[in-house]
C-alpha atoms as a PDB file:
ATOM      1  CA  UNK A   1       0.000   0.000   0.000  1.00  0.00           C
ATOM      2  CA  UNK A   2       1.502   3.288  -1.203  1.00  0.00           C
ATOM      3  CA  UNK A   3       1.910   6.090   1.261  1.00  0.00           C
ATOM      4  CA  UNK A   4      -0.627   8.035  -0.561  1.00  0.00           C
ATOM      5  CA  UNK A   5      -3.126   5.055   0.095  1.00  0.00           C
ATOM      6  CA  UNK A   6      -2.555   5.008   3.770  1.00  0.00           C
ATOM      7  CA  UNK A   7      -2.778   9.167   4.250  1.00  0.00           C
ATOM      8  CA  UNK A   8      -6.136   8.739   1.897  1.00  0.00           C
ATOM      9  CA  UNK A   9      -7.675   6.129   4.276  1.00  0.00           C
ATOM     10  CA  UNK A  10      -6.175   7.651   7.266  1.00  0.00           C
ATOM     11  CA  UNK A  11      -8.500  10.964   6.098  1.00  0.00           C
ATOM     12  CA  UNK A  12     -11.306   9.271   5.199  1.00  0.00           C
ATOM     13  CA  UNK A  13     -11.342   7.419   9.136  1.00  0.00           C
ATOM     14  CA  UNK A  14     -10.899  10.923  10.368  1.00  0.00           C
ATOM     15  CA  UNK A  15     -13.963  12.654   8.422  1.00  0.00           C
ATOM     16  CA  UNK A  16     -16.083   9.352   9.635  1.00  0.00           C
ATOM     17  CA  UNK A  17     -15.336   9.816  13.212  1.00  0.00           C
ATOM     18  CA  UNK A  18     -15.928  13.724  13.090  1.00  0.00           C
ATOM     19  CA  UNK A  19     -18.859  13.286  11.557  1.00  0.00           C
ATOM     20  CA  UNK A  20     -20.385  10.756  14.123  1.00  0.00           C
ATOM     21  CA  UNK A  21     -19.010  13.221  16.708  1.00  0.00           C
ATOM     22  CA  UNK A  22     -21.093  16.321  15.364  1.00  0.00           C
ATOM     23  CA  UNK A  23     -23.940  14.028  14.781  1.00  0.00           C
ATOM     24  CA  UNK A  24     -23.884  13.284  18.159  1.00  0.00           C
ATOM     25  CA  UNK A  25     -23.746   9.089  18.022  1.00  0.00           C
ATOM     26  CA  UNK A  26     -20.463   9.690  20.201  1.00  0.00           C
ATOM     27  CA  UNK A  27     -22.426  11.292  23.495  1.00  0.00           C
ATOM     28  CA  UNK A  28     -23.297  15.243  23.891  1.00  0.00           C
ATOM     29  CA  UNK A  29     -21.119  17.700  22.492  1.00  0.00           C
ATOM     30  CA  UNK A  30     -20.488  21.445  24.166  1.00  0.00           C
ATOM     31  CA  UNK A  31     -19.982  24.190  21.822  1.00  0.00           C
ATOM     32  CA  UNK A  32     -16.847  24.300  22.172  1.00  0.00           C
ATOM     33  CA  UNK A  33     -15.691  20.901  21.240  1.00  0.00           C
ATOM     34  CA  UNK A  34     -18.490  21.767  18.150  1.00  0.00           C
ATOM     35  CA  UNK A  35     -16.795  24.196  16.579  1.00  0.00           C
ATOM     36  CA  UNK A  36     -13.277  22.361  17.003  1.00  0.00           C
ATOM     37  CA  UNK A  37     -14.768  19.193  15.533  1.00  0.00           C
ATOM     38  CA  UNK A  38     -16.626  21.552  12.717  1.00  0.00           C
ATOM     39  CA  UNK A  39     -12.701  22.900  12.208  1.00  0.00           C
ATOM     40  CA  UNK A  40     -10.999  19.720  11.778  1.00  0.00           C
ATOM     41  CA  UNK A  41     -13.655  18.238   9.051  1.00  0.00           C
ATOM     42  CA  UNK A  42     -12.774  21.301   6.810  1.00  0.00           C
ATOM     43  CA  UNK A  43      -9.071  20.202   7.237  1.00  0.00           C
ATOM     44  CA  UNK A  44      -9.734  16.749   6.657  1.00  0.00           C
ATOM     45  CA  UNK A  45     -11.805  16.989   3.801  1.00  0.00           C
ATOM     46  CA  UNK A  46      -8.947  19.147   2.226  1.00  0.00           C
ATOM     47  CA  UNK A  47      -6.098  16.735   3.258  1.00  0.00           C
ATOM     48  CA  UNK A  48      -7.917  14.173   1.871  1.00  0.00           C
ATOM     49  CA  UNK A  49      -8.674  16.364  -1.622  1.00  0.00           C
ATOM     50  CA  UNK A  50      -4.933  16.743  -1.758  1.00  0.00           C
ATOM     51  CA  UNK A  51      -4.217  12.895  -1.484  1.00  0.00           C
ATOM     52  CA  UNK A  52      -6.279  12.252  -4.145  1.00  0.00           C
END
């Protein structure tokens, strides 16, 4: 598996778990940890554009 491969999935497992987090299937979320959750997908979904 190239290196590319393994930063693509690596991305892809980190939008996934954000995404349950703001949806709220990991327990309650304060505002706080909202907006640093709503942060990191934006820079996962552009690492992951760039791998591709």
């Amino acid at each position: 598996m190239s290196i590319e491969s393994k930063d693509r999935h690596h991305w892809i497992d980190e939008i996934a778990f954000l995404e349950a987090r703001l949806n709220g299937s990991q327990g309650d979320i304060d505002k706080e940890d909202r907006a640093a959750c709503e942060e990191a997908l934006k820079s996962a979904k552009i690492n992951l554009a760039a791998c591709r």
